[in-house]
N, C-alpha and C. Protein backbone atom coordinates (compact mmCIF):
# COMPACT_ATOMS: atom_id res chain seq x y z
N UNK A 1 39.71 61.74 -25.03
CA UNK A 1 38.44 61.07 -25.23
C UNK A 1 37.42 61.74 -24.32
N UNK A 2 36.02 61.97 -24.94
CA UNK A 2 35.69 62.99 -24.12
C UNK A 2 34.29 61.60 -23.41
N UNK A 3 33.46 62.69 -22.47
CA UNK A 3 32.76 61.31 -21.53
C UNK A 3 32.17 60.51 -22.18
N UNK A 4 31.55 61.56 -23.40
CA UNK A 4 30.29 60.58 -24.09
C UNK A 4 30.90 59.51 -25.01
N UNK A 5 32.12 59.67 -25.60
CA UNK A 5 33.09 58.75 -26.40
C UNK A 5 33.54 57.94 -25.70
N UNK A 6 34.00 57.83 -24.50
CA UNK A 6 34.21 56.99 -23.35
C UNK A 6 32.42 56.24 -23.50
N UNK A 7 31.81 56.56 -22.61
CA UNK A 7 30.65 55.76 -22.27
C UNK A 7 30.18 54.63 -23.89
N UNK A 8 30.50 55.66 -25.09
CA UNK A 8 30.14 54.76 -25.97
C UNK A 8 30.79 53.54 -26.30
N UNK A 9 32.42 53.50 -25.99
CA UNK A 9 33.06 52.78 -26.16
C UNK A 9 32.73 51.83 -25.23
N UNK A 10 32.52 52.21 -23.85
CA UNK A 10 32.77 51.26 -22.60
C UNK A 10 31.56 50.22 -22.95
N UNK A 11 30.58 50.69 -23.79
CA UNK A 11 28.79 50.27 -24.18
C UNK A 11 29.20 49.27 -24.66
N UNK A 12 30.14 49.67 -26.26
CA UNK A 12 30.44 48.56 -27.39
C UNK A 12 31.49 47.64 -26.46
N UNK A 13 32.16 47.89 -26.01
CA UNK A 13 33.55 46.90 -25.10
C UNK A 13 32.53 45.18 -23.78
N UNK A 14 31.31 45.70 -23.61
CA UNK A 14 30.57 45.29 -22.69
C UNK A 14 29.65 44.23 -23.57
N UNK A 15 28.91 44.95 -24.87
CA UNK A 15 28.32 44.33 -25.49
C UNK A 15 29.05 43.04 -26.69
N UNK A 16 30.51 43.79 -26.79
CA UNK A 16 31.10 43.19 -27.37
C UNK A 16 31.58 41.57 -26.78
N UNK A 17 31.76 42.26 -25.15
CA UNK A 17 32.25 40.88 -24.41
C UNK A 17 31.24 40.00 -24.14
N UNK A 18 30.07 40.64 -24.27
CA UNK A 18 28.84 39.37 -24.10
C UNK A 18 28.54 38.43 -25.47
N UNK A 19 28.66 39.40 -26.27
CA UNK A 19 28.78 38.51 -27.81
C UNK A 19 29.29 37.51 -27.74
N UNK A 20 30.80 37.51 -27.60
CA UNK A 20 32.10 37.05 -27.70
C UNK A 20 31.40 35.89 -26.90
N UNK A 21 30.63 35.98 -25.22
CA UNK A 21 30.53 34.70 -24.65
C UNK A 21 29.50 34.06 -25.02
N UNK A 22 28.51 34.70 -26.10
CA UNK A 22 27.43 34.48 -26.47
C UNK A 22 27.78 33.26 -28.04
N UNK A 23 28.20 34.07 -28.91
CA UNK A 23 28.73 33.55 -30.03
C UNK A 23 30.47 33.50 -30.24
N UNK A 24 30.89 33.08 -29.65
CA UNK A 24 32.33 32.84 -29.59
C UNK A 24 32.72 32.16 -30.68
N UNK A 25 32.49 31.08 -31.25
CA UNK A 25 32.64 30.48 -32.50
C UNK A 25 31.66 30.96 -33.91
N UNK A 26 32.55 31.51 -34.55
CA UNK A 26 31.82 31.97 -35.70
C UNK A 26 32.80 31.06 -37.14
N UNK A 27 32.23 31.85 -38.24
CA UNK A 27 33.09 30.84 -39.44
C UNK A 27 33.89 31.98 -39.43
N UNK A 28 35.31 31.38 -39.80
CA UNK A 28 36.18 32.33 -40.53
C UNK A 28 36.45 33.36 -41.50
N UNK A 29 36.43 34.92 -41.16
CA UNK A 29 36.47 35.83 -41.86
C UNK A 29 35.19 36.66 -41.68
N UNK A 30 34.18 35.84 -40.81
CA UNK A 30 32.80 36.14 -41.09
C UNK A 30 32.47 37.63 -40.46
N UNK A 31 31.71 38.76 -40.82
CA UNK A 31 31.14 39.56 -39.64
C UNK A 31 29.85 39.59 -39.20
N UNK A 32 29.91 39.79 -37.77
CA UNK A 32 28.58 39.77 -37.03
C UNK A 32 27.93 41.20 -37.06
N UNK A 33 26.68 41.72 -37.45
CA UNK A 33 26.79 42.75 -37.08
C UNK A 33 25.80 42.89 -36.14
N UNK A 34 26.09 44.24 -35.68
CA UNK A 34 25.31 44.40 -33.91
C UNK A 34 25.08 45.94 -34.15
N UNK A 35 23.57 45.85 -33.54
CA UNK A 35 22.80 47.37 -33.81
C UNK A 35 21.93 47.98 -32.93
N UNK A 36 22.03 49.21 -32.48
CA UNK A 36 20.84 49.65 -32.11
C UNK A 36 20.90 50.57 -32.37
N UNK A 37 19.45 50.14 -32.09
CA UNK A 37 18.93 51.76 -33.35
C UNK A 37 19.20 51.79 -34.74
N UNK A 38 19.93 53.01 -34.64
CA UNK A 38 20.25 53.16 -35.87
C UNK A 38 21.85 53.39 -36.33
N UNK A 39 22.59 52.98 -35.00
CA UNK A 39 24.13 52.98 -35.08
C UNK A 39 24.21 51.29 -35.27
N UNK A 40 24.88 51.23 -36.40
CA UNK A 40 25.38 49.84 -36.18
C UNK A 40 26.91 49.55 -35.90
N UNK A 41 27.71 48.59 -34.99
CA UNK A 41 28.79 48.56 -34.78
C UNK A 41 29.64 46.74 -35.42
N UNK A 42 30.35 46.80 -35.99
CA UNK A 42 30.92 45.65 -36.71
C UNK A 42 31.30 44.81 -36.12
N UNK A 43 31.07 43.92 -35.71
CA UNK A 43 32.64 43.03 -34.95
C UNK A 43 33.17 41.90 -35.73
N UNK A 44 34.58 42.09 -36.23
CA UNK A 44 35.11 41.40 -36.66
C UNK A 44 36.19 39.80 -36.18
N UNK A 45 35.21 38.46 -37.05
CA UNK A 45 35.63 37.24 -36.62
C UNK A 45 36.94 37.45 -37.13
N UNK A 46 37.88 36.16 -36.28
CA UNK A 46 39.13 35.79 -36.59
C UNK A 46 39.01 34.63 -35.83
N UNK A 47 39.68 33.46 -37.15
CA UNK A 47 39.96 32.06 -36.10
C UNK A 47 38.75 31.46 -34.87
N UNK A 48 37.71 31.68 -35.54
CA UNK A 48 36.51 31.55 -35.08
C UNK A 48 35.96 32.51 -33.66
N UNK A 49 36.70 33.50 -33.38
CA UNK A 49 36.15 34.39 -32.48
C UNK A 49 36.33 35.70 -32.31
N UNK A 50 35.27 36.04 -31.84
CA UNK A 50 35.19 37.88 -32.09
C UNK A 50 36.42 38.50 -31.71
N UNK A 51 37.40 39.19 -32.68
CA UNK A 51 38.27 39.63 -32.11
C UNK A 51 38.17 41.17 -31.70
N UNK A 52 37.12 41.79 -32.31
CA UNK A 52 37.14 43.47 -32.21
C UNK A 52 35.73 44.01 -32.55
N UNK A 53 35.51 44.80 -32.02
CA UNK A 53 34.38 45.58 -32.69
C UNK A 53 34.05 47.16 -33.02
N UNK A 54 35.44 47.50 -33.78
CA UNK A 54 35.23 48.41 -34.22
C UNK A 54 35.86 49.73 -33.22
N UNK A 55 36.02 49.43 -31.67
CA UNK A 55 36.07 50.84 -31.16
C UNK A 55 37.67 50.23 -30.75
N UNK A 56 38.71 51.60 -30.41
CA UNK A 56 39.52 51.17 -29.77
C UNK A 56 39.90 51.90 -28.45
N UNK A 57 40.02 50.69 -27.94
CA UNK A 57 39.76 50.38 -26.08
C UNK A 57 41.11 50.79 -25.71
N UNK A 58 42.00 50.90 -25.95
CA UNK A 58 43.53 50.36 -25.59
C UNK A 58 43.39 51.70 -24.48
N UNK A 59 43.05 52.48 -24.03
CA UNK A 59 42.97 53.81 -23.49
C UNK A 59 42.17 53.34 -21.98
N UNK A 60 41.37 52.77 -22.50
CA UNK A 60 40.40 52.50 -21.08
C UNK A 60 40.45 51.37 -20.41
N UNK A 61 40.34 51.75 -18.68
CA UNK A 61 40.70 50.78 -17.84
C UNK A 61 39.60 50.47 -17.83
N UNK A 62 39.48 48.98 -17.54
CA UNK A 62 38.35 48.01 -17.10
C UNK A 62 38.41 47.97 -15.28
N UNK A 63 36.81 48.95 -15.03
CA UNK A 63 36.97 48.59 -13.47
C UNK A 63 36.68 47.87 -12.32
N UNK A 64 37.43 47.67 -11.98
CA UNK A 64 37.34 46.72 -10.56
C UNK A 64 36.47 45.90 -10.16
N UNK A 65 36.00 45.02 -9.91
CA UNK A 65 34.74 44.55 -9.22
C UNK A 65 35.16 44.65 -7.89
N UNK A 66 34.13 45.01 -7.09
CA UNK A 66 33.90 45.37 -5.59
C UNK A 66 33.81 44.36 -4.93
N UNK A 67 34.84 43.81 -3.97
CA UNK A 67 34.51 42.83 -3.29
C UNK A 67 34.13 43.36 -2.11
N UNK A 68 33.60 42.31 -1.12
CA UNK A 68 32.78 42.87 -0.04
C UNK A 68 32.79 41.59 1.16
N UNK A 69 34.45 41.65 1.70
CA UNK A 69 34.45 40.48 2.38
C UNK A 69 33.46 40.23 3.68
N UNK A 70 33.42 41.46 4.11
CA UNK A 70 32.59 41.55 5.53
C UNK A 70 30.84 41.09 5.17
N UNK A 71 30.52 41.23 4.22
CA UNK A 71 29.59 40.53 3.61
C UNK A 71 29.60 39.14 3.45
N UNK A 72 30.69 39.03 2.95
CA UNK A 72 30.53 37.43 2.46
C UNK A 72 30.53 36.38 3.98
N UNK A 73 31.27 37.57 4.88
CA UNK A 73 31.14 36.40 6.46
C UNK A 73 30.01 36.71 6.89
N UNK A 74 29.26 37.40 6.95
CA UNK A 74 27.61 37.88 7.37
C UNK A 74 27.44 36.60 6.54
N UNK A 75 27.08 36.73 5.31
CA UNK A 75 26.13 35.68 4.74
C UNK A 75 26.38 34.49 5.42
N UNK A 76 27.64 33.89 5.31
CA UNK A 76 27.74 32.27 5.83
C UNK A 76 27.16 32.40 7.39
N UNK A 77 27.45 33.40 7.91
CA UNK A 77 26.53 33.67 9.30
C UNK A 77 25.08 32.94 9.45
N UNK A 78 24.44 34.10 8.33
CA UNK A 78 22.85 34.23 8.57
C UNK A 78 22.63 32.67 7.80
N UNK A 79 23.25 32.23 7.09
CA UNK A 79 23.08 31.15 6.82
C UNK A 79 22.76 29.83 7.95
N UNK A 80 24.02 30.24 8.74
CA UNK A 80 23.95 28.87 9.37
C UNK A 80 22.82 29.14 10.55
N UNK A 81 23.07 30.63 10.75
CA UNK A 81 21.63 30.71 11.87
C UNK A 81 20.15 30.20 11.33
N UNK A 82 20.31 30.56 10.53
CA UNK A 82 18.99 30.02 9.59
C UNK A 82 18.78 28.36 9.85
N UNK A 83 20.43 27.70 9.12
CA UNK A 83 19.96 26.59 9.39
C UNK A 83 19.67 25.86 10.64
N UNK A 84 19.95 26.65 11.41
CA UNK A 84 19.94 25.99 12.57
C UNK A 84 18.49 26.48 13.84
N UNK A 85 17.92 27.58 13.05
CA UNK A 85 16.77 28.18 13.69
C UNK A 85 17.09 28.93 14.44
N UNK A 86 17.70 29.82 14.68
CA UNK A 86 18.17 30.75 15.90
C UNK A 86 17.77 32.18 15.54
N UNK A 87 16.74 32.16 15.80
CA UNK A 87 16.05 33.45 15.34
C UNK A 87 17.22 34.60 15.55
N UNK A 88 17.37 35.58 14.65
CA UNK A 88 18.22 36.67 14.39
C UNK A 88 17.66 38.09 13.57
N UNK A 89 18.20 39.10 13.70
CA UNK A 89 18.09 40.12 12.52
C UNK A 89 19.52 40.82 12.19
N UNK A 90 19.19 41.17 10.74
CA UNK A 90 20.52 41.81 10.76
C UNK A 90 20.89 43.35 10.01
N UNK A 91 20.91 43.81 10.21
CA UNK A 91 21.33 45.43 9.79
C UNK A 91 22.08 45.79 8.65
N UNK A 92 21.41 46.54 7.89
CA UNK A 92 21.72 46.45 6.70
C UNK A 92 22.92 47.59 6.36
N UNK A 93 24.07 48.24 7.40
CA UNK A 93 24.86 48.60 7.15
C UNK A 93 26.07 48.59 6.71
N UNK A 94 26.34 47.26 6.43
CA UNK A 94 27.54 47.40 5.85
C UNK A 94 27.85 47.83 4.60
N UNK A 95 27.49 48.21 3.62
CA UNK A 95 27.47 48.72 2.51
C UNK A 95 27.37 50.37 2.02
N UNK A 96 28.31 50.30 0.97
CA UNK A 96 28.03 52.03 0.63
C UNK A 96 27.26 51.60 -0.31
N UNK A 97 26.35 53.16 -0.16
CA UNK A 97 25.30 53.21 -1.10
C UNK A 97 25.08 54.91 -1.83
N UNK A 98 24.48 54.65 -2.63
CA UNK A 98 24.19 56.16 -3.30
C UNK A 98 23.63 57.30 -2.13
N UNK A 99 23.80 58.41 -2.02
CA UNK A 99 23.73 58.98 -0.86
C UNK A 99 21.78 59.58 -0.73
N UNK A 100 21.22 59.37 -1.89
CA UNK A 100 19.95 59.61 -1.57
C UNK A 100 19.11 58.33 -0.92
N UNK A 101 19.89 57.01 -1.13
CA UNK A 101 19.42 55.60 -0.20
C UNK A 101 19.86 55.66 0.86
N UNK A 102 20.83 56.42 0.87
CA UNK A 102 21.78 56.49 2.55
C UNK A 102 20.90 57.49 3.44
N UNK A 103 20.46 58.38 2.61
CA UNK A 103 19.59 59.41 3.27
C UNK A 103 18.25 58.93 4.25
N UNK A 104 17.93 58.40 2.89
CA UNK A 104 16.71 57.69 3.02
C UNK A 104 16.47 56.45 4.42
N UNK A 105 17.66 55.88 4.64
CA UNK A 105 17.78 54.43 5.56
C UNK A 105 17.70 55.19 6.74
N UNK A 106 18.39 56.66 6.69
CA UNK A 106 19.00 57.16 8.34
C UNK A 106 17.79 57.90 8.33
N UNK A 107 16.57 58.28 7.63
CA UNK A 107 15.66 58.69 8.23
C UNK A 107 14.49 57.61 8.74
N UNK A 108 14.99 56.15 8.07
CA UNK A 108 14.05 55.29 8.76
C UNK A 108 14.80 54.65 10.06
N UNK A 109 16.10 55.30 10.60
CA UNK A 109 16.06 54.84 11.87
C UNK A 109 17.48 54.26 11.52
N UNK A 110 18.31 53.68 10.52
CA UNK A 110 19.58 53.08 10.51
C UNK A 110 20.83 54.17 10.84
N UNK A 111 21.35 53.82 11.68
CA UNK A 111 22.63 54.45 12.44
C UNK A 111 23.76 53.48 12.26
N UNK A 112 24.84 54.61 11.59
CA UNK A 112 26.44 54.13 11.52
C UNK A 112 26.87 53.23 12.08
N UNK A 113 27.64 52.44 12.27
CA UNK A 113 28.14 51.42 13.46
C UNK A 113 27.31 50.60 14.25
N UNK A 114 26.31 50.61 14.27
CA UNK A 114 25.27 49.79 14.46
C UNK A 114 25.94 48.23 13.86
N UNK A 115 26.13 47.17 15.47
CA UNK A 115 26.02 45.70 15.13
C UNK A 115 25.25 45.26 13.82
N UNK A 116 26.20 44.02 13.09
CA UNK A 116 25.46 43.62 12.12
C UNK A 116 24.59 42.67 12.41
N UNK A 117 24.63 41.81 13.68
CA UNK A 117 23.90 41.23 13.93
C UNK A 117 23.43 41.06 15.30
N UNK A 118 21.96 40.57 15.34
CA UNK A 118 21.32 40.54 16.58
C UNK A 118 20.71 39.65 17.04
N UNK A 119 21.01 38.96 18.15
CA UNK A 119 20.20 37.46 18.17
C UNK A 119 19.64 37.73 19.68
N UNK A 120 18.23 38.08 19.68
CA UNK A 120 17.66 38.81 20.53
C UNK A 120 16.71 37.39 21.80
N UNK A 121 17.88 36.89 21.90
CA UNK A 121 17.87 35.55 23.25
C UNK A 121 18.83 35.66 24.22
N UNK A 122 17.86 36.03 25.37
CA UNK A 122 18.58 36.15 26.70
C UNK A 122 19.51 35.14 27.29
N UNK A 123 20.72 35.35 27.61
CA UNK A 123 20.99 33.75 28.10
C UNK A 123 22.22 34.81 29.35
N UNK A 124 23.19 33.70 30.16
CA UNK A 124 23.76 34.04 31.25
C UNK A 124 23.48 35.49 31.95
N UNK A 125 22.84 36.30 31.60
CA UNK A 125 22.89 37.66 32.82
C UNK A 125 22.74 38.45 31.36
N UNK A 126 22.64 38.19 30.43
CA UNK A 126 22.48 39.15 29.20
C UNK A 126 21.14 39.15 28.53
N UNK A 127 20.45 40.35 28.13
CA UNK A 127 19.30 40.71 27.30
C UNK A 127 19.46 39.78 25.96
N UNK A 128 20.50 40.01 25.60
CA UNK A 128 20.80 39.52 24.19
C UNK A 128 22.12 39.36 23.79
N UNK A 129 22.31 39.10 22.21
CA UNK A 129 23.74 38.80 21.58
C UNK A 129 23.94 40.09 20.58
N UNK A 130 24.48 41.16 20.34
CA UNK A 130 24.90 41.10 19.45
C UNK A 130 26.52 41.39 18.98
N UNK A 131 26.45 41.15 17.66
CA UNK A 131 27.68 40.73 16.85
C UNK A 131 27.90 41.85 15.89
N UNK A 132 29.39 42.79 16.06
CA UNK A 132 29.95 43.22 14.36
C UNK A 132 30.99 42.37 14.25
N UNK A 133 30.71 42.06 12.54
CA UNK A 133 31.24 40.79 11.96
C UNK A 133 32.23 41.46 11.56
N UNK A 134 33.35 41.01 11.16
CA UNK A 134 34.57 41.86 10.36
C UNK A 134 35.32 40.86 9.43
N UNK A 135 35.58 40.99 8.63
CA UNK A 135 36.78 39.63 7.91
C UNK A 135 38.06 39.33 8.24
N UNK A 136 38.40 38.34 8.00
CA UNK A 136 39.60 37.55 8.57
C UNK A 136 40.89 38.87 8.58
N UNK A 137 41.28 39.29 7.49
CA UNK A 137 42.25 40.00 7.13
C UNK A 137 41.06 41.17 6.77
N UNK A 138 42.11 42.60 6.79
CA UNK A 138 41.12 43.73 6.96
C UNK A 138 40.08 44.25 7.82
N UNK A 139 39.49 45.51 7.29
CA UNK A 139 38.34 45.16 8.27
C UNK A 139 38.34 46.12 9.30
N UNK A 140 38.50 47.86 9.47
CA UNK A 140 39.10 48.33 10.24
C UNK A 140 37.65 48.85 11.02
N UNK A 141 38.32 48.65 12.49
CA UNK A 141 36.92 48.78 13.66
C UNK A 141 36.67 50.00 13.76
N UNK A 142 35.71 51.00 13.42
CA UNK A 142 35.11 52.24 13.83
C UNK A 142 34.98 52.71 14.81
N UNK A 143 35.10 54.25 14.97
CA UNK A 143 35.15 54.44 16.48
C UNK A 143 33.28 54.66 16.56
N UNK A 144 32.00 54.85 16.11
CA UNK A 144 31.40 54.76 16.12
C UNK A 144 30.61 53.00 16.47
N UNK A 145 31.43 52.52 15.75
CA UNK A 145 31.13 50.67 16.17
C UNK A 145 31.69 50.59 17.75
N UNK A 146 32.88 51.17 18.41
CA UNK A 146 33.09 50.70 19.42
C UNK A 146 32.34 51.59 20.50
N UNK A 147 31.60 52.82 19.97
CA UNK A 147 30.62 53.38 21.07
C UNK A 147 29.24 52.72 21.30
N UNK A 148 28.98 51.84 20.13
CA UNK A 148 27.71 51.24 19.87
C UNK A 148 27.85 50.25 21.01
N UNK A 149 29.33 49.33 20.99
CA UNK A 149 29.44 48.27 21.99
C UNK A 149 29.37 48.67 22.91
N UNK A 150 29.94 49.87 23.54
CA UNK A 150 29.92 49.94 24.70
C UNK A 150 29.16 50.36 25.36
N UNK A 151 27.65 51.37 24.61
CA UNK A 151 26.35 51.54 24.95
C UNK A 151 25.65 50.10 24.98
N UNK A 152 25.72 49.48 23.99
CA UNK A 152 25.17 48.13 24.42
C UNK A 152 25.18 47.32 25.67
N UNK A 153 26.34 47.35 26.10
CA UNK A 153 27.04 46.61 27.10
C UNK A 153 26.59 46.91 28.04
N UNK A 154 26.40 48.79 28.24
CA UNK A 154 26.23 49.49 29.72
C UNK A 154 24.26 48.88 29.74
N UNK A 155 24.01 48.84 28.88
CA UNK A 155 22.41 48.64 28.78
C UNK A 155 22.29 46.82 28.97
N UNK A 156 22.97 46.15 29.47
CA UNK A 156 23.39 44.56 29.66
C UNK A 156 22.86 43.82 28.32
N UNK A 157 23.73 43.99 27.41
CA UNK A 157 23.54 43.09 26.10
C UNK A 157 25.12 42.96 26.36
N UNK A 158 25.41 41.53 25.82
CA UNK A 158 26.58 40.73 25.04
C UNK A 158 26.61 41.50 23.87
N UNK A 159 27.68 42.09 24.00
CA UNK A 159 28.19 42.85 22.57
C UNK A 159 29.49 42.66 21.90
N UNK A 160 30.01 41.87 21.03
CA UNK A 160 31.27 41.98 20.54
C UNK A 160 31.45 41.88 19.21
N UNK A 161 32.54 42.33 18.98
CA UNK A 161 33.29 42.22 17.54
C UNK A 161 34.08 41.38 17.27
N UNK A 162 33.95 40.30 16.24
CA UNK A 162 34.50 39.19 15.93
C UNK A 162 34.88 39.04 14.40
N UNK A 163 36.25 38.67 13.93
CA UNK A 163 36.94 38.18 13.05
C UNK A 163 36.47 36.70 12.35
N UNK A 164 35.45 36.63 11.46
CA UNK A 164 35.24 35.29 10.43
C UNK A 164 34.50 34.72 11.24
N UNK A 165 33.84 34.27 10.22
CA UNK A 165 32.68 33.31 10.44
C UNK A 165 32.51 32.26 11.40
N UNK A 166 33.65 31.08 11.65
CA UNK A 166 34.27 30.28 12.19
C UNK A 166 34.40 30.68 13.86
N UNK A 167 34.51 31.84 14.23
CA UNK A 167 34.41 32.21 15.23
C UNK A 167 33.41 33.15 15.95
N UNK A 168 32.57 33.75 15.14
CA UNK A 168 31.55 34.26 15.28
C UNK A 168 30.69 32.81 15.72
N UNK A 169 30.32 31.93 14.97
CA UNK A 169 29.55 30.65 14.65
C UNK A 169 30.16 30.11 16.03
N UNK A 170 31.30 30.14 16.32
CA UNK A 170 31.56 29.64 18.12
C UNK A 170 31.49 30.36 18.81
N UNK A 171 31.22 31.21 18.69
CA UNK A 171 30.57 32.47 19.71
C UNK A 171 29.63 32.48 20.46
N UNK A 172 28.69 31.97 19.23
CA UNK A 172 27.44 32.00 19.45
C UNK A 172 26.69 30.70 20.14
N UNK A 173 27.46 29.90 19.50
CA UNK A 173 27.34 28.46 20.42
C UNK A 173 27.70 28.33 21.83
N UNK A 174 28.60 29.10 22.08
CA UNK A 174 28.94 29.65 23.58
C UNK A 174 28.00 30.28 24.39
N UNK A 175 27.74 31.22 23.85
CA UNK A 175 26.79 32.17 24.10
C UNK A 175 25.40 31.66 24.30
N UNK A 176 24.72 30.58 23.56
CA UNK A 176 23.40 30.07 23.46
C UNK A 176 23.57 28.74 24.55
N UNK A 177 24.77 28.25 25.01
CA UNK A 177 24.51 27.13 26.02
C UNK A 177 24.96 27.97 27.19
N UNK A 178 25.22 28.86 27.59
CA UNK A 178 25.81 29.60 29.03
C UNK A 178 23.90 29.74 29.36
């Protein structure tokens, strides 16, 4: 199967599955048809739902969705800082990105390993807080993240790396009554 027969299929397989959640119940025997342009592609009902449309898939893997746990503990983070008013910022590195946005970020100043978060309130003998977040399971620490801490540190900021939300969130409560 060559790319463009691939991409066409993967088109009809996508459009097909939105149908399907779109019009899932049809009458029996019936066909829907679906067009653009000037290609039209068939999909054939059975037992009131789209069973096919014409291309066959059996060849192609359906891929992955990207999960992004270290994200998902940032968010409940910035969340609760939010709710709770604790002024913060947070760094938009954790994510891969297309390499002309990647380009683009490190000429406005974003560096590798750079803390995801920063809660820029002085408290016990420290300038500030900051935090790389990591997820419960996974999550492997950079040697660039642990030069960041330890420049931080020598410059007197609270700097650490913490496992889930739950403990980040007591961290910081620590950290804001010292």
């Amino acid at each position: 199967m060559n790319e463009w027969s691939y991409r066409s299929a993967k088109y009809k397989r996508n459009y097909a599955e939105s149908l399907k959640s779109l019009y899932g119940t049809q009458e029996k025997g019936a066909d829907l048809a679906v067009g653009t342009r000037s290609v039209k592609n068939h999909l054939r009902v059975e037992g009131g739902a789209i069973v096919d449309c014409g291309v066959n898939l059996s060849g192609l893997k359906r891929k992955k969705k990207r999960r992004y746990p270290e994200a998902e503990e940032q968010i409940k983070l910035v969340v609760w800082l939010r709710k709770e008013n604790i002024w913060h910022q947070a760094s938009p590195n954790a994510r891969k990105r297309p390499s002309k946005q990647g380009d683009r970020l490190k000429q406005l100043g974003m560096s590798p390993g750079f803390p995801d978060v920063e809660i820029p309130v002085p408290r016990g003998g420290y300038h500030g807080l900051y935090i790389e977040l990591k997820p419960l399971e996974g999550g492997r620490i950079q040697d660039n993240q642990l030069a960041w801490q330890a420049y931080l540190r020598s410059q007197g900021y609270c700097s650490e790396i913490i496992r889930g939300f739950e403990a980040a969130r007591d961290f910081v409560i620590k950290y804001l009554s010292s």
